[in-house]
PDB file of N, CA and C in Angstrom:
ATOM      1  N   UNK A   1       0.851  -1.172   0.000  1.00  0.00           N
ATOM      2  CA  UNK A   1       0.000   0.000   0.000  1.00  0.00           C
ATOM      3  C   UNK A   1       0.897   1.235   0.000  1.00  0.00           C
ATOM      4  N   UNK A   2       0.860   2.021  -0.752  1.00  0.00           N
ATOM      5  CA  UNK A   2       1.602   2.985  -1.196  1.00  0.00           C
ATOM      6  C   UNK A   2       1.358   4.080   0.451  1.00  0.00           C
ATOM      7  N   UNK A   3       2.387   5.271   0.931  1.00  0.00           N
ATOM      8  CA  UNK A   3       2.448   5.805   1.818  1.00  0.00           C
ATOM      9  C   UNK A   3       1.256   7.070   1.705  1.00  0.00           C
ATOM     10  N   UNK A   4       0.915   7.127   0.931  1.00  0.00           N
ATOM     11  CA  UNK A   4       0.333   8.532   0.223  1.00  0.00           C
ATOM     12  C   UNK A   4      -1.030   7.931   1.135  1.00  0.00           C
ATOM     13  N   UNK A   5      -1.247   6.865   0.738  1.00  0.00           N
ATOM     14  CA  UNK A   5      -2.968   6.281   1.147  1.00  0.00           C
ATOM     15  C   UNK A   5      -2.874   5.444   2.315  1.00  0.00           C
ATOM     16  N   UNK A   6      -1.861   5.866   2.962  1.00  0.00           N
ATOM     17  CA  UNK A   6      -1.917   5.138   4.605  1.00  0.00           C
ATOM     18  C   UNK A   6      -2.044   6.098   5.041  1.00  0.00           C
ATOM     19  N   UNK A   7      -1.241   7.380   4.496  1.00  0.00           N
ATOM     20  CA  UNK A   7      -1.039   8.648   5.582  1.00  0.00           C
ATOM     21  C   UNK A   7      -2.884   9.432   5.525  1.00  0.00           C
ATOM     22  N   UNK A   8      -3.182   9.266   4.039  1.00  0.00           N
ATOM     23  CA  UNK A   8      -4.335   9.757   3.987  1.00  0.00           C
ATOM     24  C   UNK A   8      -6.072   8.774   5.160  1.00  0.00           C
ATOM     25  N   UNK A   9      -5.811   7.536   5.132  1.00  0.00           N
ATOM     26  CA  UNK A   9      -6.284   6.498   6.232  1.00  0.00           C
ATOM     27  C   UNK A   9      -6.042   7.139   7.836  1.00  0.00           C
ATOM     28  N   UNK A  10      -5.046   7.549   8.007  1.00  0.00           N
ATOM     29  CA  UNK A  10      -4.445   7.968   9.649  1.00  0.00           C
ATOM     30  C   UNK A  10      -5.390   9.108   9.665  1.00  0.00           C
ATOM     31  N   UNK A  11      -5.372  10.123   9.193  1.00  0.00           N
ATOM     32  CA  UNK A  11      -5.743  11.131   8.905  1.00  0.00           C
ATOM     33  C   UNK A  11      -7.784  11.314   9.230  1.00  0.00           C
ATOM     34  N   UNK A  12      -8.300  10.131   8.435  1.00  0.00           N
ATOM     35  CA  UNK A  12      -9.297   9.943   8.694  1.00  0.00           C
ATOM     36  C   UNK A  12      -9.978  10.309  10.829  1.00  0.00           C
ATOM     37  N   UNK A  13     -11.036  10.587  10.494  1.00  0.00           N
ATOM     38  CA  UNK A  13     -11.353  10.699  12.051  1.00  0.00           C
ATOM     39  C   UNK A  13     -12.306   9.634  12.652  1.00  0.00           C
ATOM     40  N   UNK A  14     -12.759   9.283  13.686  1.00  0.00           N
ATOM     41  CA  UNK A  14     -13.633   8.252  14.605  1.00  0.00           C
ATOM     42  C   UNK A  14     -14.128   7.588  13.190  1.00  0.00           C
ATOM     43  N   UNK A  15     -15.100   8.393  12.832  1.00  0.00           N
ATOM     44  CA  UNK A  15     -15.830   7.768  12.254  1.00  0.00           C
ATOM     45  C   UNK A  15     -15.153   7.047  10.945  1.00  0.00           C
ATOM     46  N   UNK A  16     -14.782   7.763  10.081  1.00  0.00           N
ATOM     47  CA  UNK A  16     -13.468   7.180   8.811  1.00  0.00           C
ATOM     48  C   UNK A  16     -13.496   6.051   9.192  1.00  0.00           C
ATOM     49  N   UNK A  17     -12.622   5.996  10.185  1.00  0.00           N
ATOM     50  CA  UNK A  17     -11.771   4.831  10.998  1.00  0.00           C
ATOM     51  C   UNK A  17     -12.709   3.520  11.129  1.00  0.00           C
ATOM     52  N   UNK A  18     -13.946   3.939  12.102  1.00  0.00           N
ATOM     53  CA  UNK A  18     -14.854   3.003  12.205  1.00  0.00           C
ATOM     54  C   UNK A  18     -15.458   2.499  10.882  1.00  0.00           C
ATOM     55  N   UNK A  19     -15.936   3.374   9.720  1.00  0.00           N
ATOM     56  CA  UNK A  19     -16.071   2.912   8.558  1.00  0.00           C
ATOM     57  C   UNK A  19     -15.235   1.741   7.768  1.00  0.00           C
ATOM     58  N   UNK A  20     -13.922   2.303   7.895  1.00  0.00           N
ATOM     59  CA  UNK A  20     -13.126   1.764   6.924  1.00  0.00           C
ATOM     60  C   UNK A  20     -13.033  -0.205   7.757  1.00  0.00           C
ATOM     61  N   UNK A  21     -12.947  -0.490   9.293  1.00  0.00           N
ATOM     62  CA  UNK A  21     -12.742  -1.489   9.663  1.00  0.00           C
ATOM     63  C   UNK A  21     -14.013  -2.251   9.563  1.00  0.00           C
ATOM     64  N   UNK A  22     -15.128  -1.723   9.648  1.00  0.00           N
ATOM     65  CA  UNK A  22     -16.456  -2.354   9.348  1.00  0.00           C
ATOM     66  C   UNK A  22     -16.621  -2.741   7.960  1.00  0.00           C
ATOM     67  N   UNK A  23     -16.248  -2.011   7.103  1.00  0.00           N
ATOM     68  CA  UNK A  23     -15.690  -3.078   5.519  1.00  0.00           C
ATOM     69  C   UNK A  23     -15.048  -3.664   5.568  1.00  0.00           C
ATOM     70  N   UNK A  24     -13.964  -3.775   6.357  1.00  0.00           N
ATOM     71  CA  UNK A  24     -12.756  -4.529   6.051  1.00  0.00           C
ATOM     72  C   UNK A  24     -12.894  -6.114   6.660  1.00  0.00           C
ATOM     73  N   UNK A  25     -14.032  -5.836   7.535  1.00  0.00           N
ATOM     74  CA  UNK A  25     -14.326  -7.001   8.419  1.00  0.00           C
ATOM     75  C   UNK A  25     -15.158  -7.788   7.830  1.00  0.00           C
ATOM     76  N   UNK A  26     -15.283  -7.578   6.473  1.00  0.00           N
ATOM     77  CA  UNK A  26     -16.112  -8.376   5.747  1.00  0.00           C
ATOM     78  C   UNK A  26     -15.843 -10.567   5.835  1.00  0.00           C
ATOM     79  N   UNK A  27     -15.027 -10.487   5.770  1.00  0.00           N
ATOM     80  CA  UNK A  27     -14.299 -11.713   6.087  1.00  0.00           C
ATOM     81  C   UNK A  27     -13.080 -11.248   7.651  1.00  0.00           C
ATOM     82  N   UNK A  28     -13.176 -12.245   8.531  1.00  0.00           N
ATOM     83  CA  UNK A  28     -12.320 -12.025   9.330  1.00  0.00           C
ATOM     84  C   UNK A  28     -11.193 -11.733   9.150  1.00  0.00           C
ATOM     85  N   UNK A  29     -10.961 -10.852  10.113  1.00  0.00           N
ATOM     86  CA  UNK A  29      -9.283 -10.276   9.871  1.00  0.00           C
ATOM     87  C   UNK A  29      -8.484  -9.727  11.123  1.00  0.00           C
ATOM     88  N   UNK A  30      -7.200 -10.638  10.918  1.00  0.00           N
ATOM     89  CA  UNK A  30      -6.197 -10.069  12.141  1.00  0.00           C
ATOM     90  C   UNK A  30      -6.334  -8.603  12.226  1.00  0.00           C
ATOM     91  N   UNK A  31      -6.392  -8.229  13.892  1.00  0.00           N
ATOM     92  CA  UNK A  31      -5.871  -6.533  14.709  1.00  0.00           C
ATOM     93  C   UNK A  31      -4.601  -6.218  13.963  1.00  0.00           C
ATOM     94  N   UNK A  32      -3.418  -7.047  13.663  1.00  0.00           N
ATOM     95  CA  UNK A  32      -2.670  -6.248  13.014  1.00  0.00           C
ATOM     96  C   UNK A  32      -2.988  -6.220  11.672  1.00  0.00           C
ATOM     97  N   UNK A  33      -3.753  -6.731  10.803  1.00  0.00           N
ATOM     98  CA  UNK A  33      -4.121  -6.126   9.620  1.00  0.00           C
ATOM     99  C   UNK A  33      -4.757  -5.053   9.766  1.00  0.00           C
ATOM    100  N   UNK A  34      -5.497  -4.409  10.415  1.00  0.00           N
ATOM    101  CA  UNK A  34      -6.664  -3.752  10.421  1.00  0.00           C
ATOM    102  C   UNK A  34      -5.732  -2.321  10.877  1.00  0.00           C
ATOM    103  N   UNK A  35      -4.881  -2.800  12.096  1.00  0.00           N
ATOM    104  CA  UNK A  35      -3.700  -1.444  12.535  1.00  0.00           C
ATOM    105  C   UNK A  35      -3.009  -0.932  11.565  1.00  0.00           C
ATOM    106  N   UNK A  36      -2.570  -2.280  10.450  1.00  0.00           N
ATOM    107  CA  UNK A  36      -1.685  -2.061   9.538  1.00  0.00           C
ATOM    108  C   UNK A  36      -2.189  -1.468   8.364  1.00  0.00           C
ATOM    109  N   UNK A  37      -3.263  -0.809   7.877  1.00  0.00           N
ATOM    110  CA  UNK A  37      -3.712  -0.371   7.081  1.00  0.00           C
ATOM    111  C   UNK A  37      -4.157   0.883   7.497  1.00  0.00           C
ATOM    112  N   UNK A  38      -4.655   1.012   8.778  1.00  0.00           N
ATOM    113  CA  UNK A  38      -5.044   2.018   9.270  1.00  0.00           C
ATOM    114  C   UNK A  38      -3.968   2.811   9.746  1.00  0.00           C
ATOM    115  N   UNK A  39      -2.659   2.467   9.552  1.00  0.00           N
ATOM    116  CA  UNK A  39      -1.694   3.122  10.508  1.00  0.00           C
ATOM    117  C   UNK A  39      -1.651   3.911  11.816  1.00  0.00           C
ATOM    118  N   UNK A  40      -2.465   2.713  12.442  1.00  0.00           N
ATOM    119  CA  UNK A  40      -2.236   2.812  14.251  1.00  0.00           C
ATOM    120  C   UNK A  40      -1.803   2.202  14.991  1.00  0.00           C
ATOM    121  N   UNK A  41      -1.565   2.829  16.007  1.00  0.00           N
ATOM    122  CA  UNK A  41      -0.467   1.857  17.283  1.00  0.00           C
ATOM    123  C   UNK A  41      -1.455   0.851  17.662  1.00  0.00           C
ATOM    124  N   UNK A  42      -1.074   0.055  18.089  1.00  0.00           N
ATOM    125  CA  UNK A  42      -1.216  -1.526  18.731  1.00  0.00           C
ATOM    126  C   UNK A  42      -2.717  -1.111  19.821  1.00  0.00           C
ATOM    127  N   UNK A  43      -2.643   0.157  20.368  1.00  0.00           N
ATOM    128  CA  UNK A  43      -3.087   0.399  21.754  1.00  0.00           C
ATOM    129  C   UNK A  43      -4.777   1.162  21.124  1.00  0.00           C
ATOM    130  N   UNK A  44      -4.723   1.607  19.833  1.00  0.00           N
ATOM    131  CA  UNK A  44      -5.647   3.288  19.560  1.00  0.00           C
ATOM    132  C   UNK A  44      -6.099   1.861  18.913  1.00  0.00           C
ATOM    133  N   UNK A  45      -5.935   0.975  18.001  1.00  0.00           N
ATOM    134  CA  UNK A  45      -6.671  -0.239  17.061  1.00  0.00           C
ATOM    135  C   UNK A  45      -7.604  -1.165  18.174  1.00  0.00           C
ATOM    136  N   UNK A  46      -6.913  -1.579  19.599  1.00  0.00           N
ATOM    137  CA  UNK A  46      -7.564  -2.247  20.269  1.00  0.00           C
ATOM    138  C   UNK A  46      -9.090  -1.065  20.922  1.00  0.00           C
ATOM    139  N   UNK A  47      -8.600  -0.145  21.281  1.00  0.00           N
ATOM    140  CA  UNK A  47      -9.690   0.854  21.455  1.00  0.00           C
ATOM    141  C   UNK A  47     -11.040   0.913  21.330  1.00  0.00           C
ATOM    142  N   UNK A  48     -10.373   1.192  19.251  1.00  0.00           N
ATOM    143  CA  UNK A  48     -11.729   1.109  18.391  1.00  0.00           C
ATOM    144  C   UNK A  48     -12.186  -0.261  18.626  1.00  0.00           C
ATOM    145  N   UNK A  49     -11.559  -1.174  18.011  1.00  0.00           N
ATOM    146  CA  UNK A  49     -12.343  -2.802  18.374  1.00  0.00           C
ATOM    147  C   UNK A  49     -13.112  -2.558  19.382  1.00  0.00           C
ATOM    148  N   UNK A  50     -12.728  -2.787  20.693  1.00  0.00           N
ATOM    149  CA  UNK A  50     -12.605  -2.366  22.259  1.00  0.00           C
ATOM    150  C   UNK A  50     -14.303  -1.991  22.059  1.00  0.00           C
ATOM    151  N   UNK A  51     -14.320  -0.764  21.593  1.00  0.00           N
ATOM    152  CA  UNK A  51     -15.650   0.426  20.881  1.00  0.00           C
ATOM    153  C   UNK A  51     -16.497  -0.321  20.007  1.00  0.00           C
ATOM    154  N   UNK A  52     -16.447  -0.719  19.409  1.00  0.00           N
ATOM    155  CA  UNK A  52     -16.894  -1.417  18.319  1.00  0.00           C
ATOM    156  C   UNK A  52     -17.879  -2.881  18.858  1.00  0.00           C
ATOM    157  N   UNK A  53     -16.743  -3.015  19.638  1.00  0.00           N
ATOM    158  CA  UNK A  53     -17.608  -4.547  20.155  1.00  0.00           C
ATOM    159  C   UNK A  53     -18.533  -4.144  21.397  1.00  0.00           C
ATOM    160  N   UNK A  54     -18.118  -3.021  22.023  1.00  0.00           N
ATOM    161  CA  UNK A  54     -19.385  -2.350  22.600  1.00  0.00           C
ATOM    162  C   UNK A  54     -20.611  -2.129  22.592  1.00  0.00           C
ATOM    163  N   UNK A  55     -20.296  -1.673  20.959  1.00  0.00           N
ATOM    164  CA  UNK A  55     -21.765  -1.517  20.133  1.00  0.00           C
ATOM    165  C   UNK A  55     -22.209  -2.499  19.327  1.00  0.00           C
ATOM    166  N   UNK A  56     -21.751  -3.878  19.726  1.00  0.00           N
ATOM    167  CA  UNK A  56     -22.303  -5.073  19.022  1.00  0.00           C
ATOM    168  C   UNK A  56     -22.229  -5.346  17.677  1.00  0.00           C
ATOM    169  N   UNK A  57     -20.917  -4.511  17.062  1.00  0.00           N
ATOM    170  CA  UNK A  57     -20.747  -4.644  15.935  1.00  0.00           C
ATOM    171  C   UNK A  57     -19.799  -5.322  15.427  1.00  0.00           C
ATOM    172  N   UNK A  58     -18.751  -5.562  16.221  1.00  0.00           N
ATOM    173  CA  UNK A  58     -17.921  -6.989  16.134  1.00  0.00           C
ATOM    174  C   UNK A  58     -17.259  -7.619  17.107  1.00  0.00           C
ATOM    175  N   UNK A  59     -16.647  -8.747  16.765  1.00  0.00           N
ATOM    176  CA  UNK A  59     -16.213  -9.382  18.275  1.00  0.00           C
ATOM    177  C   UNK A  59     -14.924 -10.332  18.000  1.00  0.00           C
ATOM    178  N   UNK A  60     -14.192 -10.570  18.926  1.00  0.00           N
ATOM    179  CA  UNK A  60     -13.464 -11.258  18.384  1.00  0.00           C
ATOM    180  C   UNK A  60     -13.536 -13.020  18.212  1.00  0.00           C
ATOM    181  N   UNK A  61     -13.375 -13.150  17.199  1.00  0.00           N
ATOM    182  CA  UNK A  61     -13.729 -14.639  16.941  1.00  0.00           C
ATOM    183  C   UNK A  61     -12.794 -15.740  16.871  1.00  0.00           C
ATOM    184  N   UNK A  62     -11.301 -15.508  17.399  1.00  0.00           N
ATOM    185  CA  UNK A  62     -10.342 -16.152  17.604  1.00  0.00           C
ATOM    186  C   UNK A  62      -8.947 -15.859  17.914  1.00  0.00           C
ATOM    187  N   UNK A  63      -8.297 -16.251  18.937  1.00  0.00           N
ATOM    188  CA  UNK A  63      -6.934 -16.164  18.985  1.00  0.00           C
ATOM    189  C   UNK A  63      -6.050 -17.219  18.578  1.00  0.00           C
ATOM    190  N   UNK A  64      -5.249 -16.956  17.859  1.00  0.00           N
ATOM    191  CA  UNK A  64      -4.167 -17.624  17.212  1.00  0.00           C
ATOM    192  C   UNK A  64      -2.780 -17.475  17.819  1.00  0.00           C
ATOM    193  N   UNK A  65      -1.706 -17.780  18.124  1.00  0.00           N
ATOM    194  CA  UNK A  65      -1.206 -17.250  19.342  1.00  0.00           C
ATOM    195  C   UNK A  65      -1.020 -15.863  20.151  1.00  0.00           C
ATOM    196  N   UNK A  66      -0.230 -14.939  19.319  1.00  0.00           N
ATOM    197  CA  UNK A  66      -0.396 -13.850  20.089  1.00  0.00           C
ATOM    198  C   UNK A  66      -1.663 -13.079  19.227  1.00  0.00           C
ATOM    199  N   UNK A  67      -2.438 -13.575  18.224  1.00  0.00           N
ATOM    200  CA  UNK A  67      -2.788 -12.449  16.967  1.00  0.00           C
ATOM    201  C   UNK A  67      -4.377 -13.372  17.179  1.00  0.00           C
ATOM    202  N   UNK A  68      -5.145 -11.601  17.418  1.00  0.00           N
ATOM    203  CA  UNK A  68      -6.417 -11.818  17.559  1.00  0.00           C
ATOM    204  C   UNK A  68      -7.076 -11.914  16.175  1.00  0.00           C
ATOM    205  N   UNK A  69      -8.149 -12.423  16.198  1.00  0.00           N
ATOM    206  CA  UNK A  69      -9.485 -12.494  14.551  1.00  0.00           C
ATOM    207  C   UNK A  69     -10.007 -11.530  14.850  1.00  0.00           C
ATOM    208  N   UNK A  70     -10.266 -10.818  14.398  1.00  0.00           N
ATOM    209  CA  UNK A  70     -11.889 -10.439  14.469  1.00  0.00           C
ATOM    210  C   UNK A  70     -12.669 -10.176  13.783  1.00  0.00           C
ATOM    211  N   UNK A  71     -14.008 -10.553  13.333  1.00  0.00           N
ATOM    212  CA  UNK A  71     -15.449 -10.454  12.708  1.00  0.00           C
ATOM    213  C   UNK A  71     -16.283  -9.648  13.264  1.00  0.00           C
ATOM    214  N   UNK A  72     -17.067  -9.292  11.741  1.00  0.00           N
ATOM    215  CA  UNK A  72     -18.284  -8.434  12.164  1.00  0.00           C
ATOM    216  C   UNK A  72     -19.383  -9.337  12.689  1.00  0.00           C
ATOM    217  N   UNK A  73     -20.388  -8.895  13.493  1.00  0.00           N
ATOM    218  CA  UNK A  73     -21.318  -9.528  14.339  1.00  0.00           C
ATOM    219  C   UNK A  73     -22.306  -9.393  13.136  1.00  0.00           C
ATOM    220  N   UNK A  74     -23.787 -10.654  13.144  1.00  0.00           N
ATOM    221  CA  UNK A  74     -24.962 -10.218  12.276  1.00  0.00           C
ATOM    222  C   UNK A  74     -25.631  -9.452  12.700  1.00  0.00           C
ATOM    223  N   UNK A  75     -25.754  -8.232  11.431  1.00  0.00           N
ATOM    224  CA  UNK A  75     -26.191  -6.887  12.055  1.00  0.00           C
ATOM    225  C   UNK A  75     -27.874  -7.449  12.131  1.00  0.00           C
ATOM    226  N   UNK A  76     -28.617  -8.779  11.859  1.00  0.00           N
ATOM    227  CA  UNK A  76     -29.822  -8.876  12.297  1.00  0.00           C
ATOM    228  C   UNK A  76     -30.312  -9.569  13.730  1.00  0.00           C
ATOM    229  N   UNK A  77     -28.916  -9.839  14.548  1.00  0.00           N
ATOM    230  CA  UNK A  77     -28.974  -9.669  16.222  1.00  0.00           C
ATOM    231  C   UNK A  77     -27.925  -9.110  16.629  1.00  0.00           C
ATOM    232  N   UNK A  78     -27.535  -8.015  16.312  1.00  0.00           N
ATOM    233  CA  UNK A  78     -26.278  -7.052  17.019  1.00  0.00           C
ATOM    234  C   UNK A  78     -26.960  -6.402  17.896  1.00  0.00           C
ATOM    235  N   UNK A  79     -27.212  -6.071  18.821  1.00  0.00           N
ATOM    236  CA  UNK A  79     -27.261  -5.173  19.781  1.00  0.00           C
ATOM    237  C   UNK A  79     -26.307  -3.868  20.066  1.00  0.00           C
ATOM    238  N   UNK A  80     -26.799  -2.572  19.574  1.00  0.00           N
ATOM    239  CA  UNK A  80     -25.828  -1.714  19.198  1.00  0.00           C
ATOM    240  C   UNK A  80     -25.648  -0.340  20.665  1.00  0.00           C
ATOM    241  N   UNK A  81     -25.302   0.604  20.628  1.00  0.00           N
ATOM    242  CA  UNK A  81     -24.959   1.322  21.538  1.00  0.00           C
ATOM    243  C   UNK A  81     -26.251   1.785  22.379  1.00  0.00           C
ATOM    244  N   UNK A  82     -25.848   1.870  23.650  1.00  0.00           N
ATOM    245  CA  UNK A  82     -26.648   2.226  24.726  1.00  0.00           C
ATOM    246  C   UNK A  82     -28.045   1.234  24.558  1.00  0.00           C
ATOM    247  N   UNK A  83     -27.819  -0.463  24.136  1.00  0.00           N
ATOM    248  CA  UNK A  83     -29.543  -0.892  24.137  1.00  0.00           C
ATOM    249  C   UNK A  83     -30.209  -0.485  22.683  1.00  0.00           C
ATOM    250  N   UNK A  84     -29.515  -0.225  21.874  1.00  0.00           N
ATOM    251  CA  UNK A  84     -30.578   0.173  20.787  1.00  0.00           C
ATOM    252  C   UNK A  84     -29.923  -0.943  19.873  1.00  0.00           C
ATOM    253  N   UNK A  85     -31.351  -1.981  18.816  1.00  0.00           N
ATOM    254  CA  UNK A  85     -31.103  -2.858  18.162  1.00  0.00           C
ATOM    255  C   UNK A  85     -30.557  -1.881  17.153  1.00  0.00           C
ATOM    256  N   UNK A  86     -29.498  -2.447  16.453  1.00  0.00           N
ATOM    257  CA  UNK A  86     -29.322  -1.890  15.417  1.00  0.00           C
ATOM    258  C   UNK A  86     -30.135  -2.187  13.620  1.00  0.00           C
ATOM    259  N   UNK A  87     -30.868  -3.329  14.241  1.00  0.00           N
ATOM    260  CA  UNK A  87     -31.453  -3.827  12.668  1.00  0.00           C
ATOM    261  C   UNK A  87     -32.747  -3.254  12.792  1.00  0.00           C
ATOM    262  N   UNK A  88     -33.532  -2.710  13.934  1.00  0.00           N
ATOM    263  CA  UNK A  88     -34.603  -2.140  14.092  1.00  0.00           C
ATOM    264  C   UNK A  88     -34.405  -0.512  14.174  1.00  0.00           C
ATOM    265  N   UNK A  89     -33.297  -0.266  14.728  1.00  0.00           N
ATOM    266  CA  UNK A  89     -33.200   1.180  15.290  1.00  0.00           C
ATOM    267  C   UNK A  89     -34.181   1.708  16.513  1.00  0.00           C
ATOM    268  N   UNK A  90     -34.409   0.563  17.177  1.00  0.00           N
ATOM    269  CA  UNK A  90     -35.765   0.570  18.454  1.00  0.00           C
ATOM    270  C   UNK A  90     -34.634   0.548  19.555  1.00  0.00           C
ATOM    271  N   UNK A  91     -34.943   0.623  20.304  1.00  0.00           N
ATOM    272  CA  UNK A  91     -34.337   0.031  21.882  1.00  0.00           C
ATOM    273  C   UNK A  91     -34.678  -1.621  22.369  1.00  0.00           C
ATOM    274  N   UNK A  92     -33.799  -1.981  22.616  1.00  0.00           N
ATOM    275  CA  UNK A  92     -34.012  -3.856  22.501  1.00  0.00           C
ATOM    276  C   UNK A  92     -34.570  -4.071  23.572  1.00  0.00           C
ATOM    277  N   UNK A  93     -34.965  -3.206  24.581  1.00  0.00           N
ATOM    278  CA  UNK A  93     -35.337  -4.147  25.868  1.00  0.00           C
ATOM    279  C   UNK A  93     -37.024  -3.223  26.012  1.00  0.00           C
ATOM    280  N   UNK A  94     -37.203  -2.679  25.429  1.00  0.00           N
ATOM    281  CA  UNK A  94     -38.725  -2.032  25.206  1.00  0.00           C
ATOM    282  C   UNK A  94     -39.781  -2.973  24.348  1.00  0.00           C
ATOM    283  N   UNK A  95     -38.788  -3.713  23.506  1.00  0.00           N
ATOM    284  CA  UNK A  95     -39.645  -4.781  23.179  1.00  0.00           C
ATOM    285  C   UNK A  95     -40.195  -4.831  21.861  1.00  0.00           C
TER     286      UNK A  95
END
């Protein structure tokens, strides 16, 4: 990947960021792929995941020795931020 379009990736903000790994998670994919494209430290990549799996949008689906998987969750039972389904856009426990 050429430097021009990593530096322009870093650059991106929350959301960018969250965009770009929610495509990328189309098929599972190692934290350091996902750092390594995004050009972030080890610590700001676990974060977002960290964030991400908060909002029921992915999780990790395997460790391999030191190197985590991770997949996107089905967004038709994800449970997304603060209680709100994300495939309904309702609140999940209202029913």
């Amino acid at each position: 990947m050429p430097a021009t379009e990593r530096r322009r990736r870093r650059a991106l903000g929350y959301e960018g960021r969250r965009r770009f790994v929610l495509e990328a998670l189309e098929r599972p994919r190692s934290q350091a792929e996902l750092r390594d494209a995004l050009g972030m430290s080890n610590s700001g990549m676990l974060h977002l995941l960290r964030r991400l799996e908060r909002d029921g949008l992915v999780r990790p689906a395997e460790r391999v020795c030191c190197t985590m998987i991770w997949e996107r969750t089905d967004p038709n039972t994800a449970i997304g931020w603060a209680g709100h389904d994300t495939a309904q856009g309702t609140r999940a426990d209202t029913g």
